[in-house]
C-alpha atoms as a PDB file:
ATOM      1  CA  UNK A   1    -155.894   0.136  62.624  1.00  0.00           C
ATOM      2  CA  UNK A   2    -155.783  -2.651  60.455  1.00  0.00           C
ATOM      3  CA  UNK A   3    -152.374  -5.089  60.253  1.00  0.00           C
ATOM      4  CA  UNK A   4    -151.154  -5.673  57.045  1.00  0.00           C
ATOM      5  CA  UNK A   5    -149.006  -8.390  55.717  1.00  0.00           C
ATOM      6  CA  UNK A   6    -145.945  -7.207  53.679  1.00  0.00           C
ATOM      7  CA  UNK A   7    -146.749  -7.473  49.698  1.00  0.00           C
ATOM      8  CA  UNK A   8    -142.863  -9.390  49.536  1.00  0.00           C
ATOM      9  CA  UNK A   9    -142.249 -13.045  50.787  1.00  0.00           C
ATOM     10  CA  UNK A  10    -139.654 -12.546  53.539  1.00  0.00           C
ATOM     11  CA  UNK A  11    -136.789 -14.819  52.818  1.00  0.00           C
ATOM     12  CA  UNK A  12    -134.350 -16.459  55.299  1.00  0.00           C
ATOM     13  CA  UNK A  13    -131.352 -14.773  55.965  1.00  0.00           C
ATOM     14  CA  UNK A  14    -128.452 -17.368  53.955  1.00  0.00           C
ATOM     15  CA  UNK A  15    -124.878 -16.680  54.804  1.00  0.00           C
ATOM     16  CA  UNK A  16    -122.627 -15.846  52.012  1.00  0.00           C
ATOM     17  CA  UNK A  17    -119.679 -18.002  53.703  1.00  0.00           C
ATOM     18  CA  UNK A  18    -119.404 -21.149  52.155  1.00  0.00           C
ATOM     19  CA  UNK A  19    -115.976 -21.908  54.560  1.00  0.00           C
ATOM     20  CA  UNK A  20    -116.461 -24.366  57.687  1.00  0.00           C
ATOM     21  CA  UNK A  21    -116.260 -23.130  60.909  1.00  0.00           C
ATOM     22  CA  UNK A  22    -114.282 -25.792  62.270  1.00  0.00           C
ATOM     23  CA  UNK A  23    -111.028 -24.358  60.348  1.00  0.00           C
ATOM     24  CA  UNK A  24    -109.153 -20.957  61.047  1.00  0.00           C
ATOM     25  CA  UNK A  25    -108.651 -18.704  58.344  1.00  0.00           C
ATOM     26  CA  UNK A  26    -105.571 -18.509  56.410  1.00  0.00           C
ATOM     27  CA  UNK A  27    -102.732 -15.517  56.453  1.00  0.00           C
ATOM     28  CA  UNK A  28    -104.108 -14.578  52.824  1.00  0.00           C
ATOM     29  CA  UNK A  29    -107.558 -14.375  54.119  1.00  0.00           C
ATOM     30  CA  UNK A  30    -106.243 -12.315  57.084  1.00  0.00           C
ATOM     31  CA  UNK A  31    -104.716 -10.025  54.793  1.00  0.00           C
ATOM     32  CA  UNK A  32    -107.446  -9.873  52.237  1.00  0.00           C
ATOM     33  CA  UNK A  33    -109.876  -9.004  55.456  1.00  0.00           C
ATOM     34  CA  UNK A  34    -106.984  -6.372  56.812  1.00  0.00           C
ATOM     35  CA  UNK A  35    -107.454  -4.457  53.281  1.00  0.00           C
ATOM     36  CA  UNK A  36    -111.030  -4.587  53.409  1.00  0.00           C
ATOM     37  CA  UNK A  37    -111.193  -2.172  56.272  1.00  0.00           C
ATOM     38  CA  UNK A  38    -111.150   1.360  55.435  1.00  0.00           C
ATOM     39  CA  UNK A  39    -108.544   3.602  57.101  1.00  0.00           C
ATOM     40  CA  UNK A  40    -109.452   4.953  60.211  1.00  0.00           C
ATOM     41  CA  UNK A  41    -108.292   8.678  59.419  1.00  0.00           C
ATOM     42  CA  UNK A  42    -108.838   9.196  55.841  1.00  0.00           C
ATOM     43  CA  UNK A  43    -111.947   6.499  55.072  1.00  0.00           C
ATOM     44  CA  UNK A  44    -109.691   5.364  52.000  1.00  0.00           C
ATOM     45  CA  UNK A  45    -109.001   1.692  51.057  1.00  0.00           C
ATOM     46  CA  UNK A  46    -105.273   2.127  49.626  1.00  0.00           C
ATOM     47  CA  UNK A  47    -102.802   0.978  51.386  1.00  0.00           C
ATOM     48  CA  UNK A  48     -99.246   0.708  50.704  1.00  0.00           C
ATOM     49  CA  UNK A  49     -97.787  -2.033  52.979  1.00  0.00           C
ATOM     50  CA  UNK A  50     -99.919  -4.679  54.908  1.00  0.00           C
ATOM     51  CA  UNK A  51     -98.469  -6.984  57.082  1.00  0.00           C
ATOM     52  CA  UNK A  52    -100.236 -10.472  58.823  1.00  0.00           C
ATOM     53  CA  UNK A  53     -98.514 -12.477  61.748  1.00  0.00           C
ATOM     54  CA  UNK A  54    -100.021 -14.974  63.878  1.00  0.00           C
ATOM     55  CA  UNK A  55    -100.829 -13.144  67.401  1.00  0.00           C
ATOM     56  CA  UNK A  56     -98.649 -14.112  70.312  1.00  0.00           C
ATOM     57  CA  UNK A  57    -100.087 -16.096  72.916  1.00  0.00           C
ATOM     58  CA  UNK A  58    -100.906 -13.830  75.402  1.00  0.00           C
ATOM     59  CA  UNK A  59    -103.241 -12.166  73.290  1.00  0.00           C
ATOM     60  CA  UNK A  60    -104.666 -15.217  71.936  1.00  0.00           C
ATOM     61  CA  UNK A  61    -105.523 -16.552  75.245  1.00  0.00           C
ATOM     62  CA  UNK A  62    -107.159 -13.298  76.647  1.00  0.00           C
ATOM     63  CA  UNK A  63    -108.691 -11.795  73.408  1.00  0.00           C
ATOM     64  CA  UNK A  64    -109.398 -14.774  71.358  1.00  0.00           C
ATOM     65  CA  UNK A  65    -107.307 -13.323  68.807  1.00  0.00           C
ATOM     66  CA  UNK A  66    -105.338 -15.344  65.872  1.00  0.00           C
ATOM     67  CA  UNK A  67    -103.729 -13.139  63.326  1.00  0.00           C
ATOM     68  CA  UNK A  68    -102.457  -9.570  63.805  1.00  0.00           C
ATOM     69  CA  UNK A  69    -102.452  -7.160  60.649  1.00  0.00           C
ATOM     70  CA  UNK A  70    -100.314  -4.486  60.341  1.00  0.00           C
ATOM     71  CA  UNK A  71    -101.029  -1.505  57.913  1.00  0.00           C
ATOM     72  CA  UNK A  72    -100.033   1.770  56.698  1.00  0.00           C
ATOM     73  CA  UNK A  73    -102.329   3.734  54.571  1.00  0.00           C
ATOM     74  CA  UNK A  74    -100.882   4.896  51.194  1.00  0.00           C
ATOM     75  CA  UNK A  75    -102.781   8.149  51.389  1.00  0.00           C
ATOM     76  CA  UNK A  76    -102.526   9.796  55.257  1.00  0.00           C
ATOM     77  CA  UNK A  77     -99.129   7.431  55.875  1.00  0.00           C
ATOM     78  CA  UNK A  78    -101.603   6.197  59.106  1.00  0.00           C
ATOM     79  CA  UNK A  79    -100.809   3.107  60.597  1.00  0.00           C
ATOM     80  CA  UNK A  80    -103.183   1.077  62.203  1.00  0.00           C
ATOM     81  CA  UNK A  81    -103.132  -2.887  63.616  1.00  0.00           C
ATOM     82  CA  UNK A  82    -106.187  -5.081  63.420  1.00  0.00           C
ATOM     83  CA  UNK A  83    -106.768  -8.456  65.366  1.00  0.00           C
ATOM     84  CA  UNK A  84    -108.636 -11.087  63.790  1.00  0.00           C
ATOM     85  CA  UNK A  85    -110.034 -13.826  65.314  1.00  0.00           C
ATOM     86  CA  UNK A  86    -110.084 -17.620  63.767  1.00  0.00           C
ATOM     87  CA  UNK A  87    -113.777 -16.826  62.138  1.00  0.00           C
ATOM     88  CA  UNK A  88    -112.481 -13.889  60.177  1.00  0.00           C
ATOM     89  CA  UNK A  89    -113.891 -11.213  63.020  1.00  0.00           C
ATOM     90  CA  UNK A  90    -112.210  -8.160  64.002  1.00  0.00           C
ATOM     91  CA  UNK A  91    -111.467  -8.531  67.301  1.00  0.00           C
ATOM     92  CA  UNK A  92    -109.754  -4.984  68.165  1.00  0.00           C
ATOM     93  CA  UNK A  93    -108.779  -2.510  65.959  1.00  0.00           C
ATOM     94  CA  UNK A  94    -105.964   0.169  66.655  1.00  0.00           C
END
């Protein structure tokens, strides 16, 4: 068989986050990334109350995990909690 070369010029992947690593995210970015995730029941994106505290420090020394969001979805009333670590990743979700 004979190897061929793709037709497209492969690109380096670029990250879209133009935020430096050396700083935590904020409470609004917390909540903005809370909302983002779709409800674990339903799959829908509405919810009716979101809430973002910092994590107390027994979970932040053994999961690495900075803010806690609180949610309830506004169509199946299904409430979930999220923890997010300082990069913005979801660290557990519940």
């Amino acid at each position: 068989m004979v190897r061929r070369e793709p037709s497209v010029a492969v690109r380096p992947i670029q990250h879209a986050r133009k935020v430096s690593l050396d700083q935590p995210i904020s409470r609004d970015r917390a909540e903005f990334i809370g909302r983002a995730q779709a409800c674990t029941r339903c799959l829908e994106y509405s919810f009716k109350k979101v809430s973002v505290k910092p994590a107390p420090d027994s979970q932040q020394k053994e999961l690495h995990t900075l803010w806690i969001v609180r949610r309830i979805c506004g169509i199946c009333e299904h409430e979930s909690e999220l923890g997010l670590d300082p990069e913005g990743d979801v660290v557990y979700l519940g």
